[in-house]
Protein backbone atom coordinates (compact mmCIF):
# COMPACT_ATOMS: atom_id res chain seq x y z
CA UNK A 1 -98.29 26.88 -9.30
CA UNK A 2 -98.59 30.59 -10.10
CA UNK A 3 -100.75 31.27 -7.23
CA UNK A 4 -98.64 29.24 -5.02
CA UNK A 5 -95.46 32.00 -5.95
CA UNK A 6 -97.74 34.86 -5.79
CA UNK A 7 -98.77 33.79 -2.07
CA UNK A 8 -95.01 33.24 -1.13
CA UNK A 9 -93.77 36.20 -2.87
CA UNK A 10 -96.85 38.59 -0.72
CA UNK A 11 -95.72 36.43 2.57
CA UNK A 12 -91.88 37.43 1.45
CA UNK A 13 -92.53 41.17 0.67
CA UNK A 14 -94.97 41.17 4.17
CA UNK A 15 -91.51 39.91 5.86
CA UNK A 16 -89.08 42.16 4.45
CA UNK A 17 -91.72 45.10 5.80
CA UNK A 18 -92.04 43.97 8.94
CA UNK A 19 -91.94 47.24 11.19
CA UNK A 20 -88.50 47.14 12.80
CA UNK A 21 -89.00 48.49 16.05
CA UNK A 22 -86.29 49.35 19.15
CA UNK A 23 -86.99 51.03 22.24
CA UNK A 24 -85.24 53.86 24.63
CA UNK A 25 -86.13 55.10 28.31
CA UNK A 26 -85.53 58.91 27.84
CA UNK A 27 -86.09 59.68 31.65
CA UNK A 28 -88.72 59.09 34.34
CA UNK A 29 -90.36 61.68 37.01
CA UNK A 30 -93.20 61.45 39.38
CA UNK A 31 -96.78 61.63 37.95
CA UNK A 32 -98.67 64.36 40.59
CA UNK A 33 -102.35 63.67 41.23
CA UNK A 34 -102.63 59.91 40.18
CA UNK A 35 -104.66 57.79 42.38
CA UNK A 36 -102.06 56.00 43.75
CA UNK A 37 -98.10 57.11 43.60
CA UNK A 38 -96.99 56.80 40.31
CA UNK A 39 -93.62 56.90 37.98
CA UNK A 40 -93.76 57.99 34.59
CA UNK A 41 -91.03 56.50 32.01
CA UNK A 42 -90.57 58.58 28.80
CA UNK A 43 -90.56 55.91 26.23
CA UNK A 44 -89.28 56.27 22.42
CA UNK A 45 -89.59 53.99 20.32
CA UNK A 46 -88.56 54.17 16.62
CA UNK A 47 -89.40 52.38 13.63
CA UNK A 48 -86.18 51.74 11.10
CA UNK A 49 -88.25 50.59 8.09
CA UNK A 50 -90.72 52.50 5.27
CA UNK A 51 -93.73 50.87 7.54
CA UNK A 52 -96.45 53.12 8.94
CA UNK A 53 -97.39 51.58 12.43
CA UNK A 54 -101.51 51.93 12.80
CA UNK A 55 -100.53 50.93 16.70
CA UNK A 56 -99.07 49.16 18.94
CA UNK A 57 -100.71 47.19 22.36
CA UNK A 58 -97.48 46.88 24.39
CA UNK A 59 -96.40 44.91 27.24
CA UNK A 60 -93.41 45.64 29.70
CA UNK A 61 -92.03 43.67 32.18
CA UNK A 62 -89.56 45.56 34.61
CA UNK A 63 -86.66 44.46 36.22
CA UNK A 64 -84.57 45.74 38.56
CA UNK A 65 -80.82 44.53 38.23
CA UNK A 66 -79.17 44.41 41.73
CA UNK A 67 -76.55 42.74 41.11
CA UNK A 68 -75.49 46.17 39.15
CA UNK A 69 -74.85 48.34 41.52
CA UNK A 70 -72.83 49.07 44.32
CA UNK A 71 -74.03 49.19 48.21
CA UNK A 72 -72.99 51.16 51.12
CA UNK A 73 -72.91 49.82 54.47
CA UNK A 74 -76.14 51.62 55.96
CA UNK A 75 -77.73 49.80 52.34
CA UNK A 76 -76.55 46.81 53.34
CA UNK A 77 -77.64 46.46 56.66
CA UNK A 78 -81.48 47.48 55.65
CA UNK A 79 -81.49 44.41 52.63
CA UNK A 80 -80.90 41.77 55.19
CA UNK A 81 -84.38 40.84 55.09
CA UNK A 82 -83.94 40.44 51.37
CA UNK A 83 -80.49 38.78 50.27
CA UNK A 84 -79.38 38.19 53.85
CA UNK A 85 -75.45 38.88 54.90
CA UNK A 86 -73.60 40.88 52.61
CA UNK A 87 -70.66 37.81 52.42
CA UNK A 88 -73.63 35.82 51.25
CA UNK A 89 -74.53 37.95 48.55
CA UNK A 90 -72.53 36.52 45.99
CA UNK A 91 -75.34 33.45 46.24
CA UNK A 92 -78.13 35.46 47.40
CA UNK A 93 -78.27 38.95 45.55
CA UNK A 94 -80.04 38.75 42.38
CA UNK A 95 -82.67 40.43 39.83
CA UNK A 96 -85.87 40.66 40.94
CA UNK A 97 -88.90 41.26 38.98
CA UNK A 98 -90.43 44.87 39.80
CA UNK A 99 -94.00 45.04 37.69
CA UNK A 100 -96.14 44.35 34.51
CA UNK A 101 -97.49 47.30 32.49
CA UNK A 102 -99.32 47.76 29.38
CA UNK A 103 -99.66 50.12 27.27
CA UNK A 104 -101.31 51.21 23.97
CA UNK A 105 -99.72 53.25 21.21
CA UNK A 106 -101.00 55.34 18.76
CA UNK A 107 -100.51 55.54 15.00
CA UNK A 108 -96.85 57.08 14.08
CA UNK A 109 -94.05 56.47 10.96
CA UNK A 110 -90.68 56.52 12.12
CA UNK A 111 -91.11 57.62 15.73
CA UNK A 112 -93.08 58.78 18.97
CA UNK A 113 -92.59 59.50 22.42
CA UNK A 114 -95.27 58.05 24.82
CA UNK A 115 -95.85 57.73 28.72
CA UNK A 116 -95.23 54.83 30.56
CA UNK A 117 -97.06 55.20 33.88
CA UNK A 118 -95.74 52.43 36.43
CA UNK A 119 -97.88 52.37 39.44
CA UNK A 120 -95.96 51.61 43.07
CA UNK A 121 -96.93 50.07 46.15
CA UNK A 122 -95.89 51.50 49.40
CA UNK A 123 -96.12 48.72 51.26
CA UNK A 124 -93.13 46.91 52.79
CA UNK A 125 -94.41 43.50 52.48
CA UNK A 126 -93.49 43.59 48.61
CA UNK A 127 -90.11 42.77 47.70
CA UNK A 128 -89.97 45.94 45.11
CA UNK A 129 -90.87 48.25 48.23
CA UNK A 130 -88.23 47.19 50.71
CA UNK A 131 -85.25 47.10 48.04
CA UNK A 132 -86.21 51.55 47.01
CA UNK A 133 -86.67 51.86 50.85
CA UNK A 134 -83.47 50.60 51.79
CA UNK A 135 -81.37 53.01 49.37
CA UNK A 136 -80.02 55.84 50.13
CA UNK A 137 -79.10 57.57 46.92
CA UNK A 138 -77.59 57.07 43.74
CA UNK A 139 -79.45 54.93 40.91
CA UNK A 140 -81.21 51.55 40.57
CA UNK A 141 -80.47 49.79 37.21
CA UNK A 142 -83.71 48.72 35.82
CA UNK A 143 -84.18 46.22 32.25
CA UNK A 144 -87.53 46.89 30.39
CA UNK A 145 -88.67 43.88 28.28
CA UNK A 146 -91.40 44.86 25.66
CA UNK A 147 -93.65 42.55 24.00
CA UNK A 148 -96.86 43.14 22.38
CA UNK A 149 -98.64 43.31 18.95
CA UNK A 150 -98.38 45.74 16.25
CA UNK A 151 -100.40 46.89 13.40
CA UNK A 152 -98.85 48.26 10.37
CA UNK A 153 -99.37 48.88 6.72
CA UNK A 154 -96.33 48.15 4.81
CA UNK A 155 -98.25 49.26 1.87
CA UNK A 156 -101.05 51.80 1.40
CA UNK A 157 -104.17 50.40 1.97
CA UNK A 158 -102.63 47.18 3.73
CA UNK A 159 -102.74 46.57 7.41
CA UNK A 160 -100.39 43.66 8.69
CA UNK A 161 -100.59 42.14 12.40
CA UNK A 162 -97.33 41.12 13.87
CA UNK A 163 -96.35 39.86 17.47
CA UNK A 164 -93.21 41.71 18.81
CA UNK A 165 -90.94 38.74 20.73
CA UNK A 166 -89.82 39.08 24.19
CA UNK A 167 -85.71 40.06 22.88
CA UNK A 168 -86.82 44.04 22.95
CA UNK A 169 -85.00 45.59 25.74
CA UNK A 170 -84.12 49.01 26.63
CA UNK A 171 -82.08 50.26 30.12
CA UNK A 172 -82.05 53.03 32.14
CA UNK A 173 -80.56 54.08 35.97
CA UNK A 174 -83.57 55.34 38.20
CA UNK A 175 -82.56 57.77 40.64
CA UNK A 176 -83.32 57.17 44.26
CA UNK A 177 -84.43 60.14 44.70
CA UNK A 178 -87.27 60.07 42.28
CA UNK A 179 -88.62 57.42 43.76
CA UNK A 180 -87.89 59.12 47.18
CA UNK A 181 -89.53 62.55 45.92
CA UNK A 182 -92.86 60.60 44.66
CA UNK A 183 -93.45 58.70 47.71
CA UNK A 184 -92.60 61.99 50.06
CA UNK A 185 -95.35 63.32 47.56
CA UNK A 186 -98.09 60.90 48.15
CA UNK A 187 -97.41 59.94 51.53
CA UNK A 188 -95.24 62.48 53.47
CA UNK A 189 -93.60 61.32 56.72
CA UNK A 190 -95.76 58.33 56.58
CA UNK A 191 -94.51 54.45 55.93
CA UNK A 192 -97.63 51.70 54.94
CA UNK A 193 -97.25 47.92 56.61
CA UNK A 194 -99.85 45.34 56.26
CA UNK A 195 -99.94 43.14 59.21
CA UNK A 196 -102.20 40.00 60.36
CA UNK A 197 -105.90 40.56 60.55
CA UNK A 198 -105.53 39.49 64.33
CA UNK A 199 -102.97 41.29 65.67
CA UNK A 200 -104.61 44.17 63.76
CA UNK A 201 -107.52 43.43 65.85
CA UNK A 202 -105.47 43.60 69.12
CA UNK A 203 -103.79 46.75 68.25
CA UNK A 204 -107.48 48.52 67.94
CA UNK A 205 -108.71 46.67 71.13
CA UNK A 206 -105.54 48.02 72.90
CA UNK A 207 -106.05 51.49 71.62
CA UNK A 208 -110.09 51.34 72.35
CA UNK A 209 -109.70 50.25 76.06
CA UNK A 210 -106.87 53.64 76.32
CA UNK A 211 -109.36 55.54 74.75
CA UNK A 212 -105.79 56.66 72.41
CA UNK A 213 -107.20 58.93 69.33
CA UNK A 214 -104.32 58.06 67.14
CA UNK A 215 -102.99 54.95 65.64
CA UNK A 216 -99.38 56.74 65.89
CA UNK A 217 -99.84 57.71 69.20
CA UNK A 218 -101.03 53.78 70.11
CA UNK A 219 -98.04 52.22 68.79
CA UNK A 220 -96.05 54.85 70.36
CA UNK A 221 -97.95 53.59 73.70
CA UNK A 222 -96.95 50.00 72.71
CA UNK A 223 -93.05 50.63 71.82
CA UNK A 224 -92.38 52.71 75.49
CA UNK A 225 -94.09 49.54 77.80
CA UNK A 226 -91.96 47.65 75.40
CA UNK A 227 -88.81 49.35 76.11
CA UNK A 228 -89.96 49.94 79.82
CA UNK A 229 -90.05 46.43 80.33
CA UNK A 230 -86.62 45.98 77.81
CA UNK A 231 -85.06 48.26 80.74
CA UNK A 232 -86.77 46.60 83.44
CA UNK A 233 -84.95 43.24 82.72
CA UNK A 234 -81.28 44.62 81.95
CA UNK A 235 -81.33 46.16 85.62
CA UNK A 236 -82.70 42.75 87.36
CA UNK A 237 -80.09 40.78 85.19
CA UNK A 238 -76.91 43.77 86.31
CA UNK A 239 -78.04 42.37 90.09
């Protein structure tokens, strides 16, 4: 019986310990040099108990809130593709995840400031992609959910391992214009589409056979017999 209250009472102290940690975006700016364009979140995150924390492997999941903002026309015209007509969007605009990082954070007592480095696709076949591209300015509200594990010593010599549930949130409005300034950075005056392996292969046939150096100057080939033929038919239908 007296081991029985000695485990519960080291179970109860290990629970009262129990590293109470929250979590705050302090800003975000463009990482320079990373192998592919990348946003850096300044994360704090602060520990309200006596605990040391050893470390911490951390898990985010990023969402961006669209339903939280407002749009302007121009905005609303470029989402079609993703929530449809604006008098629809009372049904059709909604959160949508963004990405999954980890991360892993060093030893600290009541508080440290690490980097979050959320890598970003430029390509316009991702959901994520089309929604930044469409903005024009102002911010996007984004919801970071942390989860994880974290080792602490709630007494010297201890070390405890916890999970941290999924109810750890922190907020924070993304400018536009960071995520305009990265991708200017990495790619300037450039836009990334994947497309079918076949028509991929007909593009390069048709640029091959008009010996056109350039994949610019080959779709550039393609849009004016496009719009020569576009002009072609409005006259024949005005007779």
């Amino acid at each position: 019986m007296g081991e029985d209250r000695s485990i519960l009472s080291s179970i109860g102290k290990a629970f009262v310990n129990m590293p109470q940690l929250t979590f705050q975006i302090d800003g975000a700016a463009a990482v320079p040099y990373a192998a592919v364009p990348t946003i850096g979140f300044r994360l704090r995150i602060r520990n309200r108990d006596d605990s040391q924390i050893r470390g911490v492997m951390l898990q985010c999941q990023i969402q961006i809130e669209a339903t939280q903002r407002r749009y302007a026309t121009e905005e609303q015209r470029r989402l079609f593709d993703l929530f449809g007509e604006p008098h629809r969007w009372h049904q059709t605009l909604r959160s949508m995840l963004w990405t999954q990082v980890n991360t892993n954070v060093l030893s600290f007592n009541s508080e440290i400031t690490v980097d979050l480095p959320v890598p970003c696709s430029f390509d316009f076949n991702v959901a994520a992609t089309r929604y930044f591209g469409s903005l024009s300015n102002g911010n996007v509200p984004l919801s970071f959910l942390f989860s994880g594990t974290v080792f602490y010593s709630p007494d010297a010599g201890q070390l405890q391992i916890e999970r941290i549930p999924w109810d750890h949130e922190a907020r924070f409005q993304l400018p536009v214009l960071t995520w305009k300034q990265m991708m200017a950075a990495y790619y300037p005056n450039e836009k990334w589409l994947a497309i079918r392996g076949d028509i991929f292969d007909r593009i390069v046939e048709y640029k091959q056979q008009r010996a056109i150096p350039t994949w610019d100057q080959a779709l550039e080939s393609l849009l004016s017999t496009a719009n020569h033929i576009d002009d072609r038919s409005l006259m024949a239908n005005k007779r």
